[in-house]
N, C-alpha and C. Protein backbone atom coordinates (compact mmCIF):
# COMPACT_ATOMS: atom_id res chain seq x y z
N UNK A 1 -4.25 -13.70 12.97
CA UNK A 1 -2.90 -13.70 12.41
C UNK A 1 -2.15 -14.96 12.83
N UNK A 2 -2.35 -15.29 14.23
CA UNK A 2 -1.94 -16.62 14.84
C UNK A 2 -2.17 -17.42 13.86
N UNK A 3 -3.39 -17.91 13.30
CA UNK A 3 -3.45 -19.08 12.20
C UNK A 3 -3.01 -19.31 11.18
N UNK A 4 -2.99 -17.67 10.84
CA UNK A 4 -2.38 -17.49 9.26
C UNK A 4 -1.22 -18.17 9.30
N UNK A 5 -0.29 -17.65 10.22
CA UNK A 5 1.26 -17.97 10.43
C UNK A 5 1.62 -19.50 10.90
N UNK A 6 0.80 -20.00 11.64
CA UNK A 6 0.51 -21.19 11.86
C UNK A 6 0.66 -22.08 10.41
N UNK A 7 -0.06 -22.07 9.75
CA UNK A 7 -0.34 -22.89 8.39
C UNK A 7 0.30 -22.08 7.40
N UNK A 8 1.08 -21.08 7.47
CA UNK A 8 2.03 -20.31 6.46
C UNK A 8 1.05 -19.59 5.47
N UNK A 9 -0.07 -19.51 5.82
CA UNK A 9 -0.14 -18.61 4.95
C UNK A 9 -0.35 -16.66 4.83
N UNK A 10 -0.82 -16.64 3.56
CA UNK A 10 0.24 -14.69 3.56
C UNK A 10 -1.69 -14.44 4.06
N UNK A 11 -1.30 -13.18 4.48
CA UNK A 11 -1.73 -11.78 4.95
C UNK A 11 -1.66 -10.82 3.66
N UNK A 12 -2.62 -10.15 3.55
CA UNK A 12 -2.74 -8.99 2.36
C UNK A 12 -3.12 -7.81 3.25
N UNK A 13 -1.84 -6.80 3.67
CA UNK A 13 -2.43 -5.94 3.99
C UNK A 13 -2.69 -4.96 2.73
N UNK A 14 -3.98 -4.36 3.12
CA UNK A 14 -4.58 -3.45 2.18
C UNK A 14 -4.73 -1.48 3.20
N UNK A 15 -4.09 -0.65 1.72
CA UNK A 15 -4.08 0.82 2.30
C UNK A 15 -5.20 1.18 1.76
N UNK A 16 -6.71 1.70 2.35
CA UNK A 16 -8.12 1.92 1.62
C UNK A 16 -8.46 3.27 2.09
N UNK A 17 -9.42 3.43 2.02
CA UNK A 17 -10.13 5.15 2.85
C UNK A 17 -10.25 4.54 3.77
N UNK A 18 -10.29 5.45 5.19
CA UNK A 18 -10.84 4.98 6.65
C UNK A 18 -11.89 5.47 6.87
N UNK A 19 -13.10 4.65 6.26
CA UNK A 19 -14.42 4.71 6.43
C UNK A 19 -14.87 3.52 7.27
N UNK A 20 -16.06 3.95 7.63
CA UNK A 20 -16.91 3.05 8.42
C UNK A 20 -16.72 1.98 7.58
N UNK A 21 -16.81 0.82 8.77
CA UNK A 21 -16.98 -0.76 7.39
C UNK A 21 -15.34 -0.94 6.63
N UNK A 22 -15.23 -0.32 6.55
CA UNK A 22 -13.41 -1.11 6.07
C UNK A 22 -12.27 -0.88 7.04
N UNK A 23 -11.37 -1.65 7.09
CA UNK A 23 -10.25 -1.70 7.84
C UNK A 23 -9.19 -0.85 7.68
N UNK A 24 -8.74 -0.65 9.04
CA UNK A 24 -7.30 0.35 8.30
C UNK A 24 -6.19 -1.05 7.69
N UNK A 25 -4.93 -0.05 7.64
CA UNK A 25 -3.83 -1.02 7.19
C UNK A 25 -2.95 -1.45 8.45
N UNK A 26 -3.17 -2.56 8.14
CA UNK A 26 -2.38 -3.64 9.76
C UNK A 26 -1.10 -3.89 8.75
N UNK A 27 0.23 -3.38 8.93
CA UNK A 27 1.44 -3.59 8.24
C UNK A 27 1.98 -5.48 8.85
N UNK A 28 1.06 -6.47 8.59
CA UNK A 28 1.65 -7.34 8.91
C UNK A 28 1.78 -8.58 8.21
N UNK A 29 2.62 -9.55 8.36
CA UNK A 29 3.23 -10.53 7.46
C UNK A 29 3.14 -11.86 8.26
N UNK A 30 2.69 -12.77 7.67
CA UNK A 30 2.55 -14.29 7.95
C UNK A 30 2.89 -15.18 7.37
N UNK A 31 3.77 -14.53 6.74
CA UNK A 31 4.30 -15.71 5.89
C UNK A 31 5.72 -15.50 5.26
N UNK A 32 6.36 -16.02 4.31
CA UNK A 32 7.20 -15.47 3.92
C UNK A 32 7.31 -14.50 2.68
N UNK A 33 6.26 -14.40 2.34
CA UNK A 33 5.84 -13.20 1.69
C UNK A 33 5.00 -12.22 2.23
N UNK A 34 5.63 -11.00 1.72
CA UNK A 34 4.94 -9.48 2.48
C UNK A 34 3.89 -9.27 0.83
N UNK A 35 3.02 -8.83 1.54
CA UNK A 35 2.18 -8.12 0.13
C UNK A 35 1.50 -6.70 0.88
N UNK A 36 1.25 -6.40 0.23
CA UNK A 36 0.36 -4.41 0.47
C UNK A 36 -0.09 -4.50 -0.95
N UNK A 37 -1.43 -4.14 -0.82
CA UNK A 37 -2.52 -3.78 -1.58
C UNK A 37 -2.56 -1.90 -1.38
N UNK A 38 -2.87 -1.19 -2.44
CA UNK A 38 -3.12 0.10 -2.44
C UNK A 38 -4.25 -0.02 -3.09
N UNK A 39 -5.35 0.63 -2.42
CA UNK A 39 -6.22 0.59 -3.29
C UNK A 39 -6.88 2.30 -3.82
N UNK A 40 -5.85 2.99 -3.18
CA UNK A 40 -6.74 4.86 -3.28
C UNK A 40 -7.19 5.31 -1.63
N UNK A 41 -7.60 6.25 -1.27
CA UNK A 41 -8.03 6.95 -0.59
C UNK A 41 -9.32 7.45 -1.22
N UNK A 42 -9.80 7.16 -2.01
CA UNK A 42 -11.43 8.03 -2.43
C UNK A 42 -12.14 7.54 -1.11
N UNK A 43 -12.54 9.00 -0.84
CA UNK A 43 -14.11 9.06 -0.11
C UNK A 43 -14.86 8.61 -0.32
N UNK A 44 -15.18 8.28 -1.69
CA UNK A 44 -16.79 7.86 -2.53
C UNK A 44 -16.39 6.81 -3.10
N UNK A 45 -16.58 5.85 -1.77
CA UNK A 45 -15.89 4.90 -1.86
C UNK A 45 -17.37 3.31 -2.28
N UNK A 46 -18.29 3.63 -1.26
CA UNK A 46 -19.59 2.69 -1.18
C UNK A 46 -20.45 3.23 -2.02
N UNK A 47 -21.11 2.09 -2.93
CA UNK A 47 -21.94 3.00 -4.05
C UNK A 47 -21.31 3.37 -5.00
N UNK A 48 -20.41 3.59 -5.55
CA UNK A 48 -19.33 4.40 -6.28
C UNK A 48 -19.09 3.59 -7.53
N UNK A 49 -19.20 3.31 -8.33
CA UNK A 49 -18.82 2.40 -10.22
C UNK A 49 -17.33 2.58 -9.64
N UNK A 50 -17.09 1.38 -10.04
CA UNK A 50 -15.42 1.24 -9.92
C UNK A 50 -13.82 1.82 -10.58
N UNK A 51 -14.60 2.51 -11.59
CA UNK A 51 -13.61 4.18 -12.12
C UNK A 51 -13.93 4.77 -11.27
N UNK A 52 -14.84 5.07 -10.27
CA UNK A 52 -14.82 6.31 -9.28
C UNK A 52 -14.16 5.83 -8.32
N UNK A 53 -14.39 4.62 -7.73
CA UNK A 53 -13.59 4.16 -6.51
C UNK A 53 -11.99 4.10 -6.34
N UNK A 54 -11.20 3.71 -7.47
CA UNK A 54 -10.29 3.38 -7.65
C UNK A 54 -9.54 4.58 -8.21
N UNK A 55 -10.50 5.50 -8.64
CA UNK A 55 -9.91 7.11 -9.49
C UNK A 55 -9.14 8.06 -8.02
N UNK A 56 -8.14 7.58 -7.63
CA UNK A 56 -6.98 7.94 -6.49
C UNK A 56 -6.09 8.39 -7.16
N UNK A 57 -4.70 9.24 -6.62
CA UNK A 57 -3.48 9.62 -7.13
C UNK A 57 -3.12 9.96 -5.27
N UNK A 58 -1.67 8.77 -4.80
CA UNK A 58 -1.75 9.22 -3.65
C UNK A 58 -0.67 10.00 -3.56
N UNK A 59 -0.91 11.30 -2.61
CA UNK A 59 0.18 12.43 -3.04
C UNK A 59 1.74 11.78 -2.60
N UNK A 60 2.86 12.49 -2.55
CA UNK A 60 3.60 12.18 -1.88
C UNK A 60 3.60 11.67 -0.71
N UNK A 61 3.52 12.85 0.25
CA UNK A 61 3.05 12.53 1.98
C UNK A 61 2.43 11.57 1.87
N UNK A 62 1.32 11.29 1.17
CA UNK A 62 0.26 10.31 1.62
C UNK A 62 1.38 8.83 1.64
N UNK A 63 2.37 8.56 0.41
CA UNK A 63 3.36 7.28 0.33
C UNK A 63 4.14 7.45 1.48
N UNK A 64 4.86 8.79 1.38
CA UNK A 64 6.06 8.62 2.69
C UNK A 64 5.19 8.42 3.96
N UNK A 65 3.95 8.50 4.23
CA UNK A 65 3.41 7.81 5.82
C UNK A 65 3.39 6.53 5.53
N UNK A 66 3.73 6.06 4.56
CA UNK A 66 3.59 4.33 4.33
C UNK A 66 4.85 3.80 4.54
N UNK A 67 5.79 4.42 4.69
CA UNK A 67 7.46 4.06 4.73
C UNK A 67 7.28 3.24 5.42
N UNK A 68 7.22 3.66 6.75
CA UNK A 68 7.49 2.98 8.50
C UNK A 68 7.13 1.21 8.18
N UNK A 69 5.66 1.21 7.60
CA UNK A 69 4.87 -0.31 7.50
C UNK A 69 5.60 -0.54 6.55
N UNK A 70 5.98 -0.16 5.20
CA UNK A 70 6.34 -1.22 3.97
C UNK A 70 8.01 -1.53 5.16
N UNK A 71 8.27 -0.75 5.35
CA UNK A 71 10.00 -0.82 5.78
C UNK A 71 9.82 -2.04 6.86
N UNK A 72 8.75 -2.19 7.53
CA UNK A 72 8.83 -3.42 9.01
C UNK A 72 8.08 -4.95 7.95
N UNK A 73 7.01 -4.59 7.08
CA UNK A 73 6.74 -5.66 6.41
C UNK A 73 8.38 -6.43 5.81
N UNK A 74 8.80 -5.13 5.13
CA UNK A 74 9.82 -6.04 4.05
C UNK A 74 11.09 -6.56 4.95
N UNK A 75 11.25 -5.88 6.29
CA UNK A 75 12.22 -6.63 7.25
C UNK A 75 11.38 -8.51 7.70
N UNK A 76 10.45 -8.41 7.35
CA UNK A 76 9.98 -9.35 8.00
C UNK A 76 9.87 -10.72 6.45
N UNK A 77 10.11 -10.12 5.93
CA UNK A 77 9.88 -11.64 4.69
C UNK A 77 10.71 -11.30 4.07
N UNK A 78 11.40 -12.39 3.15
CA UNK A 78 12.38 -12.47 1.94
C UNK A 78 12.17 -11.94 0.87
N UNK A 79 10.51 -11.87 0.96
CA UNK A 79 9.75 -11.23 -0.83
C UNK A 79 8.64 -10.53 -0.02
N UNK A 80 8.48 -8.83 -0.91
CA UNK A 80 7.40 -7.98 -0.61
C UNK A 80 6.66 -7.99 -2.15
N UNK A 81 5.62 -8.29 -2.17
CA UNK A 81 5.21 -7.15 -3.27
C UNK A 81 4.02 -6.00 -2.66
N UNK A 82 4.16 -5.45 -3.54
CA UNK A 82 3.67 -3.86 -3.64
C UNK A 82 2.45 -3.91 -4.64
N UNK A 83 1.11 -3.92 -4.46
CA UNK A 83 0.27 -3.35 -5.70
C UNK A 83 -0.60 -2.32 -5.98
N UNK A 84 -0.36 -1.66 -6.37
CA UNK A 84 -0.98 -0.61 -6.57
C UNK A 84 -2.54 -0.50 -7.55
N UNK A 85 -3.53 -0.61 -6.74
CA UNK A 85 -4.33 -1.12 -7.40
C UNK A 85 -5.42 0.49 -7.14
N UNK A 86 -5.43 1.52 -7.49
CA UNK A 86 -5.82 2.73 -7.61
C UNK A 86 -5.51 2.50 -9.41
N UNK A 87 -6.14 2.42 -10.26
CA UNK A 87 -5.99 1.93 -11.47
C UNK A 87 -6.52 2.87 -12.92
N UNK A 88 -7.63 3.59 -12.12
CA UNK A 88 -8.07 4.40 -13.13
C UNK A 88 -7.55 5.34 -14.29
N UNK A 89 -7.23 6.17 -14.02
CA UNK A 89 -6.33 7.01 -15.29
C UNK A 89 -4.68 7.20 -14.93
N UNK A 90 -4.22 5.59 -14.65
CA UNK A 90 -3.09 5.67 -14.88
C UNK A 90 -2.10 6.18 -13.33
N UNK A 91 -2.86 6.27 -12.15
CA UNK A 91 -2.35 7.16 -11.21
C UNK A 91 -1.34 5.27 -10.18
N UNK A 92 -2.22 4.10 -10.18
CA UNK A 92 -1.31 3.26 -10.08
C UNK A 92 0.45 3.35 -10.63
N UNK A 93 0.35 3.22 -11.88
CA UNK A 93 2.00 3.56 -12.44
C UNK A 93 2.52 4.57 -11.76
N UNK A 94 2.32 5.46 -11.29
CA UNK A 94 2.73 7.09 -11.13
C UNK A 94 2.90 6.75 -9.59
N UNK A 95 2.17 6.08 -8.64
CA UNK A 95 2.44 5.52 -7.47
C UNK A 95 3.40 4.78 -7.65
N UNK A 96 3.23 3.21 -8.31
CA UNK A 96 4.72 2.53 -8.33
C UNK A 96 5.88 3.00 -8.18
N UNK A 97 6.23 4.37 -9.61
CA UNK A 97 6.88 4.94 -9.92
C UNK A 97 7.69 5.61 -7.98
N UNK A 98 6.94 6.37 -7.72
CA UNK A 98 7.30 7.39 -6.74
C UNK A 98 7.70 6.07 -5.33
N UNK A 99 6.71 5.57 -5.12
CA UNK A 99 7.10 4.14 -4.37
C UNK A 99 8.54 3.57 -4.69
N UNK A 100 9.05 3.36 -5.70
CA UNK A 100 10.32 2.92 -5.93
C UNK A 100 11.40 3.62 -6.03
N UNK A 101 10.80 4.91 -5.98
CA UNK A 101 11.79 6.22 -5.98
C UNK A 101 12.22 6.57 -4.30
N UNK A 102 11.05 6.05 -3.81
CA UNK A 102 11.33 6.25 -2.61
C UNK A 102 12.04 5.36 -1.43
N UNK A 103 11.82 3.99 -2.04
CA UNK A 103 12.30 2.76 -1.13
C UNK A 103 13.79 2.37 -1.65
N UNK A 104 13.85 2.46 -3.26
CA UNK A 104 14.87 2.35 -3.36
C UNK A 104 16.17 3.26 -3.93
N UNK A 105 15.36 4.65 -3.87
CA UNK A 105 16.77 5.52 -3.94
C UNK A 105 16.84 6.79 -3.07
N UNK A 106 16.43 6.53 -1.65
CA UNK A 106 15.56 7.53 -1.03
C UNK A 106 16.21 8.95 -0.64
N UNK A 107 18.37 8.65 -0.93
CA UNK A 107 18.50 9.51 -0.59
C UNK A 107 18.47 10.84 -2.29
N UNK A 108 17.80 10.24 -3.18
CA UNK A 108 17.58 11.15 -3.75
C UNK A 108 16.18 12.26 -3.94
N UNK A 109 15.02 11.45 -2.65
CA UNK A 109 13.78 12.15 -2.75
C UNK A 109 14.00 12.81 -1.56
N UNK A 110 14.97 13.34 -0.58
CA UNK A 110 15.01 14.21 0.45
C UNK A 110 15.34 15.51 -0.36
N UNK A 111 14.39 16.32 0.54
CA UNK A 111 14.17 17.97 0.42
C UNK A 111 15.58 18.52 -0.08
N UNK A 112 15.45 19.26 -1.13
CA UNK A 112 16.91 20.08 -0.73
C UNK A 112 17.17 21.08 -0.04
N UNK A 113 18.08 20.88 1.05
CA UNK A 113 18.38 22.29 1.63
C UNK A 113 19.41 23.77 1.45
């Protein structure tokens, strides 16, 4: 990360399955741009045709545990983007969607009591 930031350049953190062989998500920024990659949670992930890999829908909970990191990334740079790259039948949009529902109007996705 030292180097990255050194020579300015960005960091892609990526949210994947936590399987053997891939990384979790390091919420961090080197530059002046924040980026996050989503790529799904599928299990059947190695081996898998890339409609299966990418065929994710992440539930609610699964976004609101992402708050904490997108919220310290986007304190940390002037520009975040967000991609939602779970792509298969449409469940990317439907993430965006709830993602922006959540960062930017959040006091309307709290529980009602």
């Amino acid at each position: 990360m030292a180097f990255l930031r050194q020579e300015h350049l960005g960091y892609i953190a990526v949210d994947e399955p936590q399987l053997r062989n891939l990384l979790p998500l390091v919420p961090a920024v080197t530059s002046d741009v924040a980026y996050l990659r989503l790529h799904g949670r599928n299990p059947n992930w190695f081996g898998a045709s890339k409609e299966t890999r990418y065929d994710y829908l992440y539930s609610k909970e699964e976004l609101e545990q992402m708050l904490p990191s997108i919220r310290t990334m986007a304190a940390s740079a002037p520009l975040m983007f967000i991609m939602t790259n779970n792509c298969h039948r449409g469940q990317a949009v439907q993430n965006a969607r709830d993602l922006q529902a959540m960062t930017l109007f959040p006091e309307q996705n709290r529980p009602q009591q």
